[in-house]
Protein backbone atom coordinates (compact mmCIF):
# COMPACT_ATOMS: atom_id res chain seq x y z
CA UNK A 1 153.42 120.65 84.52
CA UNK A 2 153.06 120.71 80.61
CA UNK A 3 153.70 116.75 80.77
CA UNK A 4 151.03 116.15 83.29
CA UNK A 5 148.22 117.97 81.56
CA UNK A 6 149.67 116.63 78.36
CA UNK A 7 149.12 112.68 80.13
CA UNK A 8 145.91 113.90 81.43
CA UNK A 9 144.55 115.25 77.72
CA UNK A 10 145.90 112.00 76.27
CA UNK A 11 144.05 109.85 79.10
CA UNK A 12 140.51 111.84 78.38
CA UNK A 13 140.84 111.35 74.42
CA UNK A 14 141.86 107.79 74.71
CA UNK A 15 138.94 107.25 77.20
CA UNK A 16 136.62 109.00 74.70
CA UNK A 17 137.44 106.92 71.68
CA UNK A 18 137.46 103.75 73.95
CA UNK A 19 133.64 104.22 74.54
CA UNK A 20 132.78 105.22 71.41
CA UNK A 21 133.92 102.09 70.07
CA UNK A 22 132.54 99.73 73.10
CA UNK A 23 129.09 101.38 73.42
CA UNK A 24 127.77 100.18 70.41
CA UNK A 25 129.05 96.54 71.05
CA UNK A 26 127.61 96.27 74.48
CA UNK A 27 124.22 97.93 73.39
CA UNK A 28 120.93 96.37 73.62
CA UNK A 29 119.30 95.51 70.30
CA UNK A 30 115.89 97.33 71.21
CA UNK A 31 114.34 99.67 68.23
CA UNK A 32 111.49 101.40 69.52
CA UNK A 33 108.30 101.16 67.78
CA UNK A 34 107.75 103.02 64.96
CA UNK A 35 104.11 104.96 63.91
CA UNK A 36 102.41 104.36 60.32
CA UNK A 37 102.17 108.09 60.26
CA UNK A 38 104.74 110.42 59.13
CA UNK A 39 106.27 112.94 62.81
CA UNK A 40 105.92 116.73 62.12
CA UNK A 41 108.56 118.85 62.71
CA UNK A 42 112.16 118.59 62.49
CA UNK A 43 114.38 117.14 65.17
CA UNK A 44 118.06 119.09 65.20
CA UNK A 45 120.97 119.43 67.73
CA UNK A 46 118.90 122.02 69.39
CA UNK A 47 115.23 122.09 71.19
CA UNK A 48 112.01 120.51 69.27
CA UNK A 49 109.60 122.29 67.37
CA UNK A 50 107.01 124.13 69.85
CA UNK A 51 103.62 123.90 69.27
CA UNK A 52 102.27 125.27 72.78
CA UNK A 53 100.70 128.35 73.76
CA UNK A 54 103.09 128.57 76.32
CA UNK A 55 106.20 127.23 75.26
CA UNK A 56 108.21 130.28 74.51
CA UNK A 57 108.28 130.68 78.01
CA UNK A 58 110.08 127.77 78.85
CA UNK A 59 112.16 128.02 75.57
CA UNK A 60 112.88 131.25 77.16
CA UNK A 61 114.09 130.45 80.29
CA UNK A 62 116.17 127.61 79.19
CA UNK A 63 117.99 129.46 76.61
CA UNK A 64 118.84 131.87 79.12
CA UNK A 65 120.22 129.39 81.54
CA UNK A 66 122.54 128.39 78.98
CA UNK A 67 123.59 131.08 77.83
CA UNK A 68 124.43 132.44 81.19
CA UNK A 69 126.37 129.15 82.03
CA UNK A 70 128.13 129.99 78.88
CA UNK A 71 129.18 133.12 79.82
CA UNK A 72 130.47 131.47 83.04
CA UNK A 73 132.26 128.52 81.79
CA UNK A 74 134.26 130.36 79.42
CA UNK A 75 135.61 133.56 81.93
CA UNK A 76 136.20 130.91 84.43
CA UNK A 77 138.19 128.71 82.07
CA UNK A 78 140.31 131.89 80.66
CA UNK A 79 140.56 132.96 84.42
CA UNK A 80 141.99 128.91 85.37
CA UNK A 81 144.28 128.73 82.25
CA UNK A 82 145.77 132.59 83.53
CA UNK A 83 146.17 131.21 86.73
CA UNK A 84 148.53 128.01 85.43
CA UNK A 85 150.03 129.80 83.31
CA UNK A 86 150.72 132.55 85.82
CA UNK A 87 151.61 130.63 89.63
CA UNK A 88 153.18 127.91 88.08
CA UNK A 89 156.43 126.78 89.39
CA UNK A 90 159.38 127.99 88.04
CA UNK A 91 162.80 128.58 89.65
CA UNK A 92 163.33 131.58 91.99
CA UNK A 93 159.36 132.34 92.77
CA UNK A 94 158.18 131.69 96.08
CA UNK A 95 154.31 131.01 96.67
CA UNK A 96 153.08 134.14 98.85
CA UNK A 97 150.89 132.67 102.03
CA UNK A 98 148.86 136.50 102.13
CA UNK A 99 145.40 136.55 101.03
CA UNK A 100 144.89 138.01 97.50
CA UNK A 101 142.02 140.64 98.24
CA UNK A 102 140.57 141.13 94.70
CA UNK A 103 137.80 143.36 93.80
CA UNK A 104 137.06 141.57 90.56
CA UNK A 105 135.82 138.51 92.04
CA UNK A 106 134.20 139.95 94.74
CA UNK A 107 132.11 141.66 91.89
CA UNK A 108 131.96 139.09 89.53
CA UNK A 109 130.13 137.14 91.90
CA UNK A 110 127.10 139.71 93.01
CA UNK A 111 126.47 140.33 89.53
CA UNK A 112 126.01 136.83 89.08
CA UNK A 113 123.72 136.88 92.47
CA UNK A 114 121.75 138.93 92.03
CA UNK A 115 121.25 137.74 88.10
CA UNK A 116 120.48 134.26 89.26
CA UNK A 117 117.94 136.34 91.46
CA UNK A 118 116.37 138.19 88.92
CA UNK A 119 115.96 134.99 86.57
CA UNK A 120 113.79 133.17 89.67
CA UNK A 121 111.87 136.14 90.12
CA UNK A 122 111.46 137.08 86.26
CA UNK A 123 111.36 133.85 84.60
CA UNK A 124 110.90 130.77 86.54
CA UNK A 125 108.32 131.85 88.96
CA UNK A 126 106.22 133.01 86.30
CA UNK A 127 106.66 130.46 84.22
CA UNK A 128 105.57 127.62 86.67
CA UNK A 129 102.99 129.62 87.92
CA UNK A 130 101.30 129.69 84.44
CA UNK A 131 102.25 126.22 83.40
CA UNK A 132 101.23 124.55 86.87
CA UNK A 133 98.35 126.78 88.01
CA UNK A 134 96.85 128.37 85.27
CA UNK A 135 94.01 126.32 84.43
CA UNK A 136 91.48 127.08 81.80
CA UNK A 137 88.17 127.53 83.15
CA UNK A 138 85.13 125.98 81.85
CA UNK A 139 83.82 128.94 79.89
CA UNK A 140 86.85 128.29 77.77
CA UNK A 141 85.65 125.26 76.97
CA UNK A 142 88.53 122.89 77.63
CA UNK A 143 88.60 119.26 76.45
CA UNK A 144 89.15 116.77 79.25
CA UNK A 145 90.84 113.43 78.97
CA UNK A 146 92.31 110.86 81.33
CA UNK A 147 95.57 109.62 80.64
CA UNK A 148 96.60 105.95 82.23
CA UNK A 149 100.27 104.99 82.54
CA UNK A 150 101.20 100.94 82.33
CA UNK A 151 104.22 99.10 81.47
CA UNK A 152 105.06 100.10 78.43
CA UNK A 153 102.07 102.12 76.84
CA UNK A 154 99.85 105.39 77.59
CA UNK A 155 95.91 104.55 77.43
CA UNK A 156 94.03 107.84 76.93
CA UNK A 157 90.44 107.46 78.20
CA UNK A 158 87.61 110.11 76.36
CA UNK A 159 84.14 110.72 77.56
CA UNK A 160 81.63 109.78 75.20
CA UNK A 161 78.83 112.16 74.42
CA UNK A 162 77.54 112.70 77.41
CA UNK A 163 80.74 114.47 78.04
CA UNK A 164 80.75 112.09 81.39
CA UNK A 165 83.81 109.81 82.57
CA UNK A 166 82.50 106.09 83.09
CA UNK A 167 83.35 105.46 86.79
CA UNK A 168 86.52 102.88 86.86
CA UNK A 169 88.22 100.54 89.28
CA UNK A 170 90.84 97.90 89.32
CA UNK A 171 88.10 95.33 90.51
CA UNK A 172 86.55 95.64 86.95
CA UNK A 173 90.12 95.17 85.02
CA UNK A 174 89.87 93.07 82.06
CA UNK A 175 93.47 93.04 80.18
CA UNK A 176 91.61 91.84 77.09
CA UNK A 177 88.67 94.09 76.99
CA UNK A 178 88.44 96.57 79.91
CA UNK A 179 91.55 97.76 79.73
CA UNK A 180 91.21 100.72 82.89
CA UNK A 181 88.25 98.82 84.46
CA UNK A 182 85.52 101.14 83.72
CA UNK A 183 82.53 99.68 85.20
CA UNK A 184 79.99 97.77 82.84
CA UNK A 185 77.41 99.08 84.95
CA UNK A 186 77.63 102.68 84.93
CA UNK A 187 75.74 104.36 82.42
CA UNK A 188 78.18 107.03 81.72
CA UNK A 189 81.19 104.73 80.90
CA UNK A 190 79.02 102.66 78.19
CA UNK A 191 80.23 105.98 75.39
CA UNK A 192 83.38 106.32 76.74
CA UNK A 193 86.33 105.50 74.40
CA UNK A 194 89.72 103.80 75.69
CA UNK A 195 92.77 104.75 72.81
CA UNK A 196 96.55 104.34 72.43
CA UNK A 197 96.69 107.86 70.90
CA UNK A 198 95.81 111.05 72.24
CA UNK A 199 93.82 113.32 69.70
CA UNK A 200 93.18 117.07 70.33
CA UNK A 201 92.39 120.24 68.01
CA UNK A 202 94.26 123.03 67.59
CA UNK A 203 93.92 126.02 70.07
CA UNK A 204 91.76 124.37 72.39
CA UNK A 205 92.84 123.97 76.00
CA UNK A 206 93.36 120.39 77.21
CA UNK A 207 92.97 119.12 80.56
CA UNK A 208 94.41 115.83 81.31
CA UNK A 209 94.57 114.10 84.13
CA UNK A 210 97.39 111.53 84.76
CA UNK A 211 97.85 108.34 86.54
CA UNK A 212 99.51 105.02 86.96
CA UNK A 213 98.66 101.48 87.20
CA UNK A 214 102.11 100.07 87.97
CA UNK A 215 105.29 102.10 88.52
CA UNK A 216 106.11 105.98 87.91
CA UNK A 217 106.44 107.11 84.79
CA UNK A 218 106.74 110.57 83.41
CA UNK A 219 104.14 111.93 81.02
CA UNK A 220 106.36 113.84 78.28
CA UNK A 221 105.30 115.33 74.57
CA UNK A 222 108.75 117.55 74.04
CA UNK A 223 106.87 119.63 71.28
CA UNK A 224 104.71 120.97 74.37
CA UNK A 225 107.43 121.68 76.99
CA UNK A 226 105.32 119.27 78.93
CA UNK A 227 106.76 117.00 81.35
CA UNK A 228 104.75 115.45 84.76
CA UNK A 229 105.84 112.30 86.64
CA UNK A 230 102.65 109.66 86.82
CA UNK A 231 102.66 108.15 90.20
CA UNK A 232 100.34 105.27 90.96
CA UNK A 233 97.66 105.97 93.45
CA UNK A 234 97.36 109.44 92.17
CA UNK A 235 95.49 111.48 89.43
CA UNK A 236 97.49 114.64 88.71
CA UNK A 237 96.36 117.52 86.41
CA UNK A 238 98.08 118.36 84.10
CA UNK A 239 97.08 121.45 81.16
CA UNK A 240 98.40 122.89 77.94
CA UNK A 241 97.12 124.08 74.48
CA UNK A 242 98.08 124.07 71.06
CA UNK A 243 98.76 126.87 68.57
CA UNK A 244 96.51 127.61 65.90
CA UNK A 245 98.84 126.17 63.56
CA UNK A 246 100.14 122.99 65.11
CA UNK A 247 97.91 120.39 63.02
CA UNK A 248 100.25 117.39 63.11
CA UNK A 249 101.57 114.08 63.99
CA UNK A 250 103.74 114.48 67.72
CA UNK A 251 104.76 112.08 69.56
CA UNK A 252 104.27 111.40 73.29
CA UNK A 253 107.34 109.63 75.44
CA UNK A 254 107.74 107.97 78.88
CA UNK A 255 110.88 110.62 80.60
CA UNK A 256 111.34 108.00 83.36
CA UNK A 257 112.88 105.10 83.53
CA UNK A 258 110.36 102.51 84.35
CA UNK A 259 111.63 99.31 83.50
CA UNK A 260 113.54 97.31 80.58
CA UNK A 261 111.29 98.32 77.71
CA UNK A 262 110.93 101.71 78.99
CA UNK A 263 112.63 102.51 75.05
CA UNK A 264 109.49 101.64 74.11
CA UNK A 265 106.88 103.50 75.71
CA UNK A 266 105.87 105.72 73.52
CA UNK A 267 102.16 107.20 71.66
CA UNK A 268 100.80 109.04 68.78
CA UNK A 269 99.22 112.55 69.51
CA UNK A 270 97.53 114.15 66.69
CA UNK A 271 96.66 117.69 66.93
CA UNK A 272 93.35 118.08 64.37
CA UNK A 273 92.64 121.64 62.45
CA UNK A 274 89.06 121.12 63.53
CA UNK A 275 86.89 120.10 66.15
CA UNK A 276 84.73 118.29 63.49
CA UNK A 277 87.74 116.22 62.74
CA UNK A 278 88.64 114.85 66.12
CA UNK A 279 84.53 114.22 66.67
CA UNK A 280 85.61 111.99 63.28
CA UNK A 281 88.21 110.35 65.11
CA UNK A 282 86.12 109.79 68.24
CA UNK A 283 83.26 108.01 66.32
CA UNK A 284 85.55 106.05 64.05
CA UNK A 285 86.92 104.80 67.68
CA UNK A 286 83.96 103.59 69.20
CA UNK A 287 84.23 99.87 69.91
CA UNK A 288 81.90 98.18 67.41
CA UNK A 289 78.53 96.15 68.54
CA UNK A 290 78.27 93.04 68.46
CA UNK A 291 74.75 91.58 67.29
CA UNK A 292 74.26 88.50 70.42
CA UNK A 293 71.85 86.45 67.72
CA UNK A 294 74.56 86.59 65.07
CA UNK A 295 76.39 83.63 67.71
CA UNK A 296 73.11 81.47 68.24
């Protein structure tokens, strides 16, 4: 028995080092693109930085899950090792065909019932209700943005002043210069202002509402605890805010695979101190005006 598991543990390490030395080799070489801005935060073996209101939760709830699997994968190793150790063949013992009745088991696994139970009912169900269905309302004066997924890049559409969404369509689609077809016509969409980076202020709730010109992709800023797939055809909502705090550079990634330079996919979100400083931003963005004499 001690030569088999001894061939097997050989076998695993071998198998280990043999892909750690062919990965590399057999490796694309794709470097994602890199922002003229410095990240905030620091990235460790652990979970990112959180800079939502309600990431704790889900900080929460994860670190619980692990711990409890923890828990479990060590007893039931200890209790697999005793039992090798233990009924392992060896002359004059005879394998007993009666059923072991044992209360420890029996135990072990109710307490683990009815703590799985308690952690839907405690954590997760609050925890998606709040993150999925709590909504700021208007009174709390949330900003609003639309957020357009493509192969490989997020577009993040703002309302201009008048605080109004130009209306879009793919019949108006200019790859060039109308990059989410808002329509030339519509008087609301003439302010509005079409970015690569998504800018918000600290502590104010955003509202953003996600969709997809080509494939699915998934709408991810880790520093959030945010994470919705963006399915073409339709706009999902999607909500969070910022701690006080969180002034930064974050980044936002693609969590689905969506094609061969899915690495790549990836956008800038700055969280501003002040409002004053993202209606900076906004203003600086505005596409500039072209005089039509300055061409005769």
């Amino acid at each position: 028995m001690y030569r088999n598991l001894l061939r097997m543990l050989i076998l695993v390490i071998g198998g280990c080092a043999l892909m750690a030395i062919v990965s590399p080799a057999m490796a694309q070489d794709a470097t994602a693109p890199s922002f003229d801005v410095e990240i905030t935060g620091t990235y460790g073996p652990f979970l990112p930085p959180d800079v939502s209101t309600t990431g704790h939760q889900s900080d929460l709830l994860i670190n619980t899950l692990h711990w409890f699997m923890g828990v479990l994968f060590v007893g039931w190793g200890i209790f697999f090792v005793y039992c090798l150790v233990k009924f392992r063949q060896r002359p004059g013992h005879k394998a007993d065909p009666k059923p072991v009745k044992a209360k420890v088991s029996k135990y072990a696994e109710i307490v683990v019932a009815v703590f799985e139970a308690a952690l839907l009912v405690g954590l997760s169900i609050p925890v998606w209700a709040e993150v999925k269905e709590g909504f700021p309302t208007e009174e709390e004066n949330p900003q609003h943005v639309r957020v357009v997924a493509e192969q490989f890049a997020w577009n993040f559409h703002y309302p201009g002043p008048d605080g109004v969404f130009g209306r879009a369509g793919p019949q108006f689609i200019d790859m060039a210069s109308n990059i989410l077809g808002i329509d030339p016509d519509d008087e609301h969409g003439a302010d509005d202002i079409v970015s690569g980076e998504l800018h918000v202020v600290a502590g104010r709730p955003v509202i953003a509402d996600v969709t997809s010109k080509d494939v699915i992709h998934s709408f991810s800023i880790p520093v959030l605890r945010l994470k919705q797939d963006v399915i073409p055809g339709m706009r999902i909502p999607v909500w969070f805010n910022t701690k006080d705090d969180s002034a930064g550079n974050y980044e936002v990634a693609c969590a689905q695979l969506c094609g061969n330079n899915h690495y790549s996919m990836r956008a800038l979100m700055v969280i501003h101190a002040t409002q004053s400083d993202v209606d900076a931003w906004l203003e600086s963005a505005k596409p500039e005006e072209f005089d039509e004499d300055e061409f005769d």
